[in-house]
C-alpha atoms as a PDB file:
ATOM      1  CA  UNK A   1      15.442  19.158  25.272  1.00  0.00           C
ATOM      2  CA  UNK A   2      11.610  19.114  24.575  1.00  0.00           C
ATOM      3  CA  UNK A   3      12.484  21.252  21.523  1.00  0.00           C
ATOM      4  CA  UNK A   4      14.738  18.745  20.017  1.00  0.00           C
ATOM      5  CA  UNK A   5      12.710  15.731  20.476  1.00  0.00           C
ATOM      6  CA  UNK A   6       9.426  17.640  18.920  1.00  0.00           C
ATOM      7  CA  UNK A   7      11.741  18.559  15.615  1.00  0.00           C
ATOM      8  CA  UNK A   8      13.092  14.842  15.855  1.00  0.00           C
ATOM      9  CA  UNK A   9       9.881  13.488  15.615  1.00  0.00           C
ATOM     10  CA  UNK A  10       8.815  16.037  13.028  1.00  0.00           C
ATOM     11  CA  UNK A  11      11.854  15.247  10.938  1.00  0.00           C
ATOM     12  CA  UNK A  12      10.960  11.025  11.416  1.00  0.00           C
ATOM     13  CA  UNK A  13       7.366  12.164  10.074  1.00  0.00           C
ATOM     14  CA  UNK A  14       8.717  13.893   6.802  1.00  0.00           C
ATOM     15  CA  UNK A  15      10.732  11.277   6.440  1.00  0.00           C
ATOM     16  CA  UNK A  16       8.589   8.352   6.536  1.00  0.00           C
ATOM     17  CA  UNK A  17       5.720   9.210   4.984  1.00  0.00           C
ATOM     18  CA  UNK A  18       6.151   8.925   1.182  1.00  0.00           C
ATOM     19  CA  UNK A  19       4.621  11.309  -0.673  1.00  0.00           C
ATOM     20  CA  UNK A  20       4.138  11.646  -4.773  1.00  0.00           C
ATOM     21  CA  UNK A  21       5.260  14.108  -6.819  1.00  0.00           C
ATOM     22  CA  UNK A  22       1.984  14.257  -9.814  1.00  0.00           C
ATOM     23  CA  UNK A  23       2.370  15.012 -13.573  1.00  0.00           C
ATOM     24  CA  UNK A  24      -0.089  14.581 -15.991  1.00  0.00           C
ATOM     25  CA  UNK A  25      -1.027  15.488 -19.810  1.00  0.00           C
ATOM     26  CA  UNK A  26      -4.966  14.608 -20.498  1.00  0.00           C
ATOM     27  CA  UNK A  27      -8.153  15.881 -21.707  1.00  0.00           C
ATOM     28  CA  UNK A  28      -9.719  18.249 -19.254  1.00  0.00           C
ATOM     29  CA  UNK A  29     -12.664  15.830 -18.369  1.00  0.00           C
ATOM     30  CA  UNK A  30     -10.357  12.857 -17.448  1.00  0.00           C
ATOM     31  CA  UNK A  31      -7.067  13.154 -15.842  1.00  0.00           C
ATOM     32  CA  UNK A  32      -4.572  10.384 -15.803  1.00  0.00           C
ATOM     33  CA  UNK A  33      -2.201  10.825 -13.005  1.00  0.00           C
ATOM     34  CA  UNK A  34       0.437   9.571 -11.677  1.00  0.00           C
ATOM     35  CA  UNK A  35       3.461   9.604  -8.751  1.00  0.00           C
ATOM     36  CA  UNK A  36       6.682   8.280  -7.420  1.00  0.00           C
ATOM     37  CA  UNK A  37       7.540   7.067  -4.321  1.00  0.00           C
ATOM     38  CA  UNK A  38      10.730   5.726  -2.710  1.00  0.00           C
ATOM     39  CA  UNK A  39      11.041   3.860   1.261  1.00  0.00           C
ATOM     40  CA  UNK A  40      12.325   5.147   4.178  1.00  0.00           C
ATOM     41  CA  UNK A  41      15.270   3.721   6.245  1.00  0.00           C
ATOM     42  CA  UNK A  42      13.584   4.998   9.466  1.00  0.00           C
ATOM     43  CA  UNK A  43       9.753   3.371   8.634  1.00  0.00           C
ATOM     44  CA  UNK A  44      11.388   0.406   8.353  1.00  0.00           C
ATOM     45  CA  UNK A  45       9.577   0.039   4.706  1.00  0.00           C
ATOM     46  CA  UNK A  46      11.361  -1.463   1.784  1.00  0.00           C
ATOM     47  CA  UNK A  47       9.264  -0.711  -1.134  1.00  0.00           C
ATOM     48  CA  UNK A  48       9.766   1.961  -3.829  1.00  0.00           C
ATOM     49  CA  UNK A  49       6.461   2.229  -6.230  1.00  0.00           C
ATOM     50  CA  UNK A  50       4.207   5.263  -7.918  1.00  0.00           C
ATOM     51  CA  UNK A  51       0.693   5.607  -8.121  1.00  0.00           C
ATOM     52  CA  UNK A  52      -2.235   5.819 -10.934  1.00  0.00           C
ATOM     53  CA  UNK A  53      -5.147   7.725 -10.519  1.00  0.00           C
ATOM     54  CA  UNK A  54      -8.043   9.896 -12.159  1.00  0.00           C
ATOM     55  CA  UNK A  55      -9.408  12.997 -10.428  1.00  0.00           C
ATOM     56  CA  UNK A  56     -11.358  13.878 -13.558  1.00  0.00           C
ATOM     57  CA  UNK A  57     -15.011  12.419 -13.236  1.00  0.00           C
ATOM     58  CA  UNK A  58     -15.098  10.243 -15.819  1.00  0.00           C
ATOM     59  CA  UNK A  59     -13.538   6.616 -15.720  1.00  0.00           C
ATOM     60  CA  UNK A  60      -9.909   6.109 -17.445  1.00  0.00           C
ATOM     61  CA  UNK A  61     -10.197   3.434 -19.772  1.00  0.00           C
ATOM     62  CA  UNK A  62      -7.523   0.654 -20.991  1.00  0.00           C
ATOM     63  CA  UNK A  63      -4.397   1.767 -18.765  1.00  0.00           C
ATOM     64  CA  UNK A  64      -1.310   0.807 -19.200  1.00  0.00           C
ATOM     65  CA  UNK A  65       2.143   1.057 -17.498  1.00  0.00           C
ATOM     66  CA  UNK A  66       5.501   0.768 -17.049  1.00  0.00           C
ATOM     67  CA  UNK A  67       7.273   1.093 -13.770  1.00  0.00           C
ATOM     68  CA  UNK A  68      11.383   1.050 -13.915  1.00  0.00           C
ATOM     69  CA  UNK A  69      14.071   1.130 -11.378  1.00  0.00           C
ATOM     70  CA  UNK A  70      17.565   1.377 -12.687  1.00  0.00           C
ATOM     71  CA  UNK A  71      21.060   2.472 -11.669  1.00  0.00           C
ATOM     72  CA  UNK A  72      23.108   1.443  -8.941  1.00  0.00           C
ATOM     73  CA  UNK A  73      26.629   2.112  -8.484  1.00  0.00           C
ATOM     74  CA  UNK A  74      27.576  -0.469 -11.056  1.00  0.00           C
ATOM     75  CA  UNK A  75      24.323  -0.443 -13.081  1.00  0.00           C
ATOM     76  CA  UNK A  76      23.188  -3.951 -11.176  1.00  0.00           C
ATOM     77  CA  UNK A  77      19.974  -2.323 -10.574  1.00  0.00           C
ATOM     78  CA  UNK A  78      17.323  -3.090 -13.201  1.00  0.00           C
ATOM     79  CA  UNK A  79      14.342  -3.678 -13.004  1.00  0.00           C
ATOM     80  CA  UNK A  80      10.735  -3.497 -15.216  1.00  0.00           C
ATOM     81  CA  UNK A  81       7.317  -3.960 -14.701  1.00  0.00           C
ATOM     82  CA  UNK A  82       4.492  -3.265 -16.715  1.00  0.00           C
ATOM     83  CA  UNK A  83       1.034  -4.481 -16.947  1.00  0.00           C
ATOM     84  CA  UNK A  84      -2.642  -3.477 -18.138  1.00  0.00           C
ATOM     85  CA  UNK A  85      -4.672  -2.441 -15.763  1.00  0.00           C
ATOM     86  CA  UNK A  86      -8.075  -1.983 -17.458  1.00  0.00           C
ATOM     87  CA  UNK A  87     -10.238   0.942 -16.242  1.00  0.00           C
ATOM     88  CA  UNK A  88      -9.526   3.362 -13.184  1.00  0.00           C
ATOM     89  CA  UNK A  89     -13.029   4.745 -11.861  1.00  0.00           C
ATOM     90  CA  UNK A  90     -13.405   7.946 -10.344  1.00  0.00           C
ATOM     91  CA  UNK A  91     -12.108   8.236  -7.440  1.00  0.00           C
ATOM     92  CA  UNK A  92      -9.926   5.802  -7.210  1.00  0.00           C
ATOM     93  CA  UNK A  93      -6.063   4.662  -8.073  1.00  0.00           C
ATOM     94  CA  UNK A  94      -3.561   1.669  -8.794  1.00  0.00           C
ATOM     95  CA  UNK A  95      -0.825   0.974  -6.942  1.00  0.00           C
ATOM     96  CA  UNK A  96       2.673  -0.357  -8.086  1.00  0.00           C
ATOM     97  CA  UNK A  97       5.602  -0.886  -5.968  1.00  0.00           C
ATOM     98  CA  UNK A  98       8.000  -3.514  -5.413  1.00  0.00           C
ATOM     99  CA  UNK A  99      10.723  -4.622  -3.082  1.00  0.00           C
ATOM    100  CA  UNK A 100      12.992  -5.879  -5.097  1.00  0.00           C
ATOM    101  CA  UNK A 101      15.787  -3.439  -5.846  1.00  0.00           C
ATOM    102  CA  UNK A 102      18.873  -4.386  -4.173  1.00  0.00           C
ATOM    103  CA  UNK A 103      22.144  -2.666  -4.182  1.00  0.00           C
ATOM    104  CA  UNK A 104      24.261   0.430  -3.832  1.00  0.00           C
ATOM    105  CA  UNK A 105      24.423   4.017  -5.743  1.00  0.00           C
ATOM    106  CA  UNK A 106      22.352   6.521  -7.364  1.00  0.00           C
ATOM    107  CA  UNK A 107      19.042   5.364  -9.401  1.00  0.00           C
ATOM    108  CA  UNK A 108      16.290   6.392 -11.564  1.00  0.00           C
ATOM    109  CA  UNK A 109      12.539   5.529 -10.879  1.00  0.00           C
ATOM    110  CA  UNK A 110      10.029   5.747 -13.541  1.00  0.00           C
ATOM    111  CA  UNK A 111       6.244   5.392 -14.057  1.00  0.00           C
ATOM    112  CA  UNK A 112       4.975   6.060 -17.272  1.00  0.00           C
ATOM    113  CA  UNK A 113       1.062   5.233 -17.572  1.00  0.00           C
ATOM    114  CA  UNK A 114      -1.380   5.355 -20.675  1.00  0.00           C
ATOM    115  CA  UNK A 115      -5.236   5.393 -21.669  1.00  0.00           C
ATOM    116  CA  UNK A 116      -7.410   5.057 -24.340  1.00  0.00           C
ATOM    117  CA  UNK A 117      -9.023   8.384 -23.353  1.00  0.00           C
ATOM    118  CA  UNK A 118      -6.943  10.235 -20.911  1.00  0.00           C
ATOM    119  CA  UNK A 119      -3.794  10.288 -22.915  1.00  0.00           C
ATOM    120  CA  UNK A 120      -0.593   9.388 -21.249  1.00  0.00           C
ATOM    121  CA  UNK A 121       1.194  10.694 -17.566  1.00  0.00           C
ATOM    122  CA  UNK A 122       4.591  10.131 -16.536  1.00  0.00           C
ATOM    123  CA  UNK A 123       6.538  10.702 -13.413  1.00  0.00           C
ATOM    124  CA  UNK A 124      10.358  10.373 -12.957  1.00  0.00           C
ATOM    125  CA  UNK A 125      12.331  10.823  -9.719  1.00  0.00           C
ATOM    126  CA  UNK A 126      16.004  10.405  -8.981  1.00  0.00           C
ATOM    127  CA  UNK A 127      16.982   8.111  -5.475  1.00  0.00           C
ATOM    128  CA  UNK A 128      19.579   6.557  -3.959  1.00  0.00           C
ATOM    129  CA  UNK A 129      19.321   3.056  -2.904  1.00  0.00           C
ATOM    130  CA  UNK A 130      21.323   1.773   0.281  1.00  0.00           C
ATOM    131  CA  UNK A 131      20.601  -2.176   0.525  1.00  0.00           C
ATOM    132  CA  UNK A 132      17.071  -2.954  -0.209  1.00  0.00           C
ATOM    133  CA  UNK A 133      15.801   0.964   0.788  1.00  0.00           C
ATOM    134  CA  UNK A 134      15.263   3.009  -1.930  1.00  0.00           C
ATOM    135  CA  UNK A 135      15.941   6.839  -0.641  1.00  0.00           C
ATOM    136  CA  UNK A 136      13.908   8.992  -3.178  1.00  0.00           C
ATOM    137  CA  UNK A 137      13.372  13.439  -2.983  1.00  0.00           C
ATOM    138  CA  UNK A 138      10.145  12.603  -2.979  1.00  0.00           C
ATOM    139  CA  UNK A 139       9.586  10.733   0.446  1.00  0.00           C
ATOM    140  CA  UNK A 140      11.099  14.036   1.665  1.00  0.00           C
ATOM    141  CA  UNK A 141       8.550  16.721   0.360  1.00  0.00           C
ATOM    142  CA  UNK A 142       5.763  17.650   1.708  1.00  0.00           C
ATOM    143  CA  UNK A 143       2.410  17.853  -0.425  1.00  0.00           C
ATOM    144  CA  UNK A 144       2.280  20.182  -3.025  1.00  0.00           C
END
């Protein structure tokens, strides 16, 4: 019994901690970065989003992005934000997320970010959404 309630709560960790997936094309002094994230039914979280960041030591000047969720089982779901950020400083990162996709059926979430001088970074995973959660692979994984 003590067995199966340590690999429940392991399994409710995993779960609800989302977690990015990172891809990134820059110059080899400043990285632009970015990941995907989708809720959890069991945090109790609603909110499906990415994240922009640097780990290069230089600041990442004049980003931009785009942030999409679409699909559904009857394509309802579709929705777009973008914006410009400005500058990321070392160190730091942007985050985007929204909880506003509603529905039922397979989607696609997309963050694709650019700079001035760290080229461009995008990140795509594949989710489900059930109501207003947004099931994604990559609340699932652990770090890698």
């Amino acid at each position: 019994m003590k067995k199966k309630i340590i690999g429940i709560f392991v399994c409710t960790l995993l779960i609800t901690i989302p977690v990015c997936t990172l891809s990134a094309s820059a110059d080899p002094e400043s990285e632009l970065r970015v990941g995907v994230f989708g809720a959890s039914m069991l945090s109790g979280l609603r909110r499906v989003g990415g994240i922009i960041h640097t780990d290069g030591l230089d600041t990442i000047q004049d980003v931009q992005y785009t942030f999409t969720v679409t699909g559904g089982s009857d394509d309802s779901i579709d929705i777009t934000i973008s914006d410009d950020i400005g500058n990321i400083e070392y160190n730091q990162a942007y985050m985007i997320s929204t909880n506003e996709a509603q529905g039922y059926g397979p989607v696609t979430i997309t963050i694709t970010a650019t700079s001035s001088n760290a080229g461009e970074a995008t990140a795509t995973a594949q989710g489900f959404q059930i109501g207003p959660y947004t099931i994604s692979k990559t609340c699932l994984m652990a770090w890698r």
